[in-house]
Protein backbone atom coordinates (compact mmCIF):
# COMPACT_ATOMS: atom_id res chain seq x y z
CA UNK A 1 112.28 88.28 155.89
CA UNK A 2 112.33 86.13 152.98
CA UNK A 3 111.14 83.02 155.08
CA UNK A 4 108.65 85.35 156.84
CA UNK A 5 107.33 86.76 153.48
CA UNK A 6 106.85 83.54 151.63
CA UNK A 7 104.77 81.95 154.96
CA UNK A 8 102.36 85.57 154.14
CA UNK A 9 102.51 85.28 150.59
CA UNK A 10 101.91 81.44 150.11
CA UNK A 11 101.00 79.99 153.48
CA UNK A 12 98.47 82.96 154.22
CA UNK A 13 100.24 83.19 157.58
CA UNK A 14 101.47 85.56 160.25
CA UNK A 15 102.68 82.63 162.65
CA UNK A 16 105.04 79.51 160.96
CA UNK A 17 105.27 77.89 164.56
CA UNK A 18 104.48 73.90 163.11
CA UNK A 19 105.34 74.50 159.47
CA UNK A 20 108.83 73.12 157.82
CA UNK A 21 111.05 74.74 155.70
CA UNK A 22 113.19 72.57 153.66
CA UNK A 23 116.40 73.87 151.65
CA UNK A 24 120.15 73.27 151.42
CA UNK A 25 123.13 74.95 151.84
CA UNK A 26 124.94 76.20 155.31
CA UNK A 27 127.78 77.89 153.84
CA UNK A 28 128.75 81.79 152.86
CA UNK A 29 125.36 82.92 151.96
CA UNK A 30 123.16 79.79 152.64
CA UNK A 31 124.51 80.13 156.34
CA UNK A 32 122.13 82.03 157.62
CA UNK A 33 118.87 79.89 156.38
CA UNK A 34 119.15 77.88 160.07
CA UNK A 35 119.01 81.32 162.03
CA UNK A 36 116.23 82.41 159.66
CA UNK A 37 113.90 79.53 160.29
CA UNK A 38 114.59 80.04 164.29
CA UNK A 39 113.62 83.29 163.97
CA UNK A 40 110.61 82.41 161.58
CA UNK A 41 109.31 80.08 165.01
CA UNK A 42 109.17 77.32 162.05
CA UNK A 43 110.82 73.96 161.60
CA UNK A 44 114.03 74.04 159.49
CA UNK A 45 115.60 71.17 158.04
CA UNK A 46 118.77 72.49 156.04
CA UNK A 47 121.18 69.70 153.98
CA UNK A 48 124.74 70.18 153.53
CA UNK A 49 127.20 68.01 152.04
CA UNK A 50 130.61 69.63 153.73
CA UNK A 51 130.84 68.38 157.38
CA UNK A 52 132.92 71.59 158.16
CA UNK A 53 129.96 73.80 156.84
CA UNK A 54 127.48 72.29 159.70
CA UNK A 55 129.86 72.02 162.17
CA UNK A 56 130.68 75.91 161.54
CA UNK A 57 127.40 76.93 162.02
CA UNK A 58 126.20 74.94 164.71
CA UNK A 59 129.53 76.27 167.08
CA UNK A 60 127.90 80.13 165.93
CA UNK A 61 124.88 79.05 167.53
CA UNK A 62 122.99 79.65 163.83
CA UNK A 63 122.34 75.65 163.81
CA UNK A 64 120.81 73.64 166.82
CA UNK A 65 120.96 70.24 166.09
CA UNK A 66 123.17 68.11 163.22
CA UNK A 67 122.37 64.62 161.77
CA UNK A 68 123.43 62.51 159.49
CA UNK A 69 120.52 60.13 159.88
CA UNK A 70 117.27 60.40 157.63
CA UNK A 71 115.24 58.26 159.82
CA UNK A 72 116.30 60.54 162.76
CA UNK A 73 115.83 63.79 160.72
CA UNK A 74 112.14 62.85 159.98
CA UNK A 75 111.70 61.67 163.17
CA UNK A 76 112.46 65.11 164.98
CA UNK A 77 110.70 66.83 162.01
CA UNK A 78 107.32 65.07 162.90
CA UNK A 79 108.26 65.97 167.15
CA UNK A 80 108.66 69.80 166.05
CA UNK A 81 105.70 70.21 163.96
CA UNK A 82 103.44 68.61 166.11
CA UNK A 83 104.27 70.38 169.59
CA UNK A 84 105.18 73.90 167.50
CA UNK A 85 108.94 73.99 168.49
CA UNK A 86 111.08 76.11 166.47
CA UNK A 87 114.23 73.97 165.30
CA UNK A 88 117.36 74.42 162.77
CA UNK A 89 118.06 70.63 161.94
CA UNK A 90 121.18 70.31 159.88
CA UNK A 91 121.75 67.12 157.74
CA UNK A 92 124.61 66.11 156.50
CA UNK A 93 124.26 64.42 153.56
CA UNK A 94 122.61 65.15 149.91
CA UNK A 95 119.18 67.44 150.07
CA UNK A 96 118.00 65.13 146.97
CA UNK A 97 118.11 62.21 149.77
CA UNK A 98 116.08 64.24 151.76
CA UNK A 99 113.84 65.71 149.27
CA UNK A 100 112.94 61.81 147.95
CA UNK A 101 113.09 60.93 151.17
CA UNK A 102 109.75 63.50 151.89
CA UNK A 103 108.47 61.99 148.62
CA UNK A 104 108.82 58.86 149.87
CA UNK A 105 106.66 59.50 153.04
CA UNK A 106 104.09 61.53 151.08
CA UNK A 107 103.61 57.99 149.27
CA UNK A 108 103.44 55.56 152.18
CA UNK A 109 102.14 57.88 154.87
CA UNK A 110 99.85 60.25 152.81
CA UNK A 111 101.09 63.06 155.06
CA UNK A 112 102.76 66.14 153.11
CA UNK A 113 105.49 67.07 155.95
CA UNK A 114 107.06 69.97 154.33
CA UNK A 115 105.21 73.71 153.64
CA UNK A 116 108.00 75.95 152.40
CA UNK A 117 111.21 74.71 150.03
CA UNK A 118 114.01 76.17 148.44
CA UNK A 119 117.70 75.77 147.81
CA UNK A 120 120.70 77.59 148.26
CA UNK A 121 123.48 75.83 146.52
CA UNK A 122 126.02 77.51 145.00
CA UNK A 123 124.14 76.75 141.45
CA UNK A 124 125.84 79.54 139.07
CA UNK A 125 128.91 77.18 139.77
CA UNK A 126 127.44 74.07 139.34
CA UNK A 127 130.12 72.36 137.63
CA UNK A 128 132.90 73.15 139.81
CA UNK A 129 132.08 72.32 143.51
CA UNK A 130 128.80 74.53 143.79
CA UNK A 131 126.73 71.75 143.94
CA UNK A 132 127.27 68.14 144.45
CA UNK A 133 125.70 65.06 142.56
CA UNK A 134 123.83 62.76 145.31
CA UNK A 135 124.91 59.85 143.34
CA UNK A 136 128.46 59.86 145.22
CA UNK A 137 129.67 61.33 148.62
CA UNK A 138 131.43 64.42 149.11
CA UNK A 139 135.29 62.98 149.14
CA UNK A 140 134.24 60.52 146.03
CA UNK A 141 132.81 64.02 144.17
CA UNK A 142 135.43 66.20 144.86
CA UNK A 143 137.82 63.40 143.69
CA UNK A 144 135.49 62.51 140.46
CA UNK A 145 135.81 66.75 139.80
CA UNK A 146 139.65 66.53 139.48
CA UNK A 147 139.51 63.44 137.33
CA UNK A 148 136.91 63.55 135.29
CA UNK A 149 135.28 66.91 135.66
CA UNK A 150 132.94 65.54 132.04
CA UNK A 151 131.20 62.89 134.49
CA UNK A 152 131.11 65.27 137.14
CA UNK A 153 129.26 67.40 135.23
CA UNK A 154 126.95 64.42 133.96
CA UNK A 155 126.31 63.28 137.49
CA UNK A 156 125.34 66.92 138.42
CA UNK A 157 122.28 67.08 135.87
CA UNK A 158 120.94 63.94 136.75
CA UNK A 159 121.10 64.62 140.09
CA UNK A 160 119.33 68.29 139.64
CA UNK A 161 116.79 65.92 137.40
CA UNK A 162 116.01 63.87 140.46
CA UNK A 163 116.21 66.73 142.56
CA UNK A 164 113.41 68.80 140.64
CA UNK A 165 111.54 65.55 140.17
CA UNK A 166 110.70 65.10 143.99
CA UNK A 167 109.96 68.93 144.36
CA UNK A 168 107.24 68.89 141.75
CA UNK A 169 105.88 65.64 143.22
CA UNK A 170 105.68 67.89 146.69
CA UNK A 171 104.65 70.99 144.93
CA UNK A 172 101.82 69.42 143.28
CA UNK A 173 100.30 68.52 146.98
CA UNK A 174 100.71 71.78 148.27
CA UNK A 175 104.17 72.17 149.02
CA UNK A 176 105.79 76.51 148.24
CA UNK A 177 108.88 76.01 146.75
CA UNK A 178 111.01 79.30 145.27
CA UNK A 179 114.30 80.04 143.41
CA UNK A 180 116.62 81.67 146.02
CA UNK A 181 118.23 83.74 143.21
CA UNK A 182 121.56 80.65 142.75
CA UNK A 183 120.29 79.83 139.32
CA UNK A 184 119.07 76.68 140.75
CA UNK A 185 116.04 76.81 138.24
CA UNK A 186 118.43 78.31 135.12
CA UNK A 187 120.47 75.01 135.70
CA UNK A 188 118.16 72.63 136.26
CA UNK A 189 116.42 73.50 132.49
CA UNK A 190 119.53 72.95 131.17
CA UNK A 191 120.11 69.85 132.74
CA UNK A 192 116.48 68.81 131.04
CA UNK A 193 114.49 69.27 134.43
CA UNK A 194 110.42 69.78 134.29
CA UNK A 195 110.76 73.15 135.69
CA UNK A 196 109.42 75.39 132.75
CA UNK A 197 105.94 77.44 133.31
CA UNK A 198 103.21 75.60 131.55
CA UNK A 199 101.65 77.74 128.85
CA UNK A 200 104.21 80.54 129.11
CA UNK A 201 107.53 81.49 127.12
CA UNK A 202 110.67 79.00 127.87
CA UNK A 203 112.32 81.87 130.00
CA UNK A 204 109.14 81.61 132.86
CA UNK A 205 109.71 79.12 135.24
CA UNK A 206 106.81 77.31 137.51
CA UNK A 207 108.69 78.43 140.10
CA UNK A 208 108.64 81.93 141.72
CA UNK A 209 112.03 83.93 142.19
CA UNK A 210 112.57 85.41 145.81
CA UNK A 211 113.17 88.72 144.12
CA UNK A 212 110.37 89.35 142.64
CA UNK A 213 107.68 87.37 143.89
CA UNK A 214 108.74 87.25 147.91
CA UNK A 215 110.54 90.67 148.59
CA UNK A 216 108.94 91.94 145.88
């Protein structure tokens, strides 16, 4: 519904068959973003850092395809939209790859490949294993969190800096990105990202929550 609502709300569309929905997350709650997108007929392209996470889902059936390729992931991104298929692609590997990675084909290219974003990390637990810096992989953070949980920390708000970064870049050429309600946005202001409204009071955010503004 959420996915559904925001291609209404922001798209102006009934049918998502050849738009692409990029978020992160495949684990408790995020799980079901893969089926959602299915469902939605769009393209989904969902990044996850635990291995065990994608390989979960994809044996429920919730996730088609897994890659840990960005050249691949694009690849079948461009295949879907074009013909219209409906796809769950799961990445593994940092959704700040693959959201600089879009940038980076919005700048060579011209083409804006992605319509809907969001992110479902485990945000209101940033610090301890809810989200993981892009700067390292997933054994080298978890072992960085148990022995030096103040770099850890560091490396998390640069890496929601770089994150945001690339999502306004997108945004700004046409891209609908929302706050899933994970205090994505709440942490990235305190990390020092450009996510405040313009014009409005510091607790408004340039981004819409799903709450309000989608199910709403």
């Amino acid at each position: 519904l959420t996915v559904l609502n925001a291609g209404r709300r922001y798209l102006k569309a009934e049918d998502l068959s050849g738009k692409v929905f990029v978020t992160s997350g495949l684990g408790g709650m995020s799980g079901a973003q893969a089926k959602a997108a299915v469902i939605a007929g769009c393209v989904g392209i969902i990044a996850e850092v635990d291995e065990a996470a994608l390989l979960k889902r994809h044996k429920q059936g919730w996730l088609m395809e897994i890659s840990n390729n960005l050249d691949h992931c694009i690849a079948r991104l461009r295949d879907a939209r074009k013909n219209k298929i409906a796809l769950s692609l799961g990445y593994h590997g940092n959704v700040v790859d693959l959201w600089e990675r879009l940038v980076h084909e919005l700048e060579t290219t011209g083409e804006l490949l992605v319509d809907l974003g969001s992110d479902q990390t485990s945000c209101h637990n940033p610090f301890s294993g809810g989200y993981y810096p892009v700067q390292l992989s997933f054994e080298e953070a978890k072992q960085l969190l148990s022995t030096n949980p103040g770099k850890f920390r560091t490396l998390v708000q640069e890496s929601l800096k770089r994150q945001v970064a690339a999502i306004n870049r997108l945004a700004d050429k046409g891209m609908f990105f929302w706050d899933y309600g994970n205090a994505f946005l709440l942490e990235a202001q305190r990390a020092g990202a450009d996510v405040e409204k313009k014009g409005a009071n510091k607790t408004e955010f340039r981004y819409p929550s799903y709450v309000q503004h989608i199910m709403g």
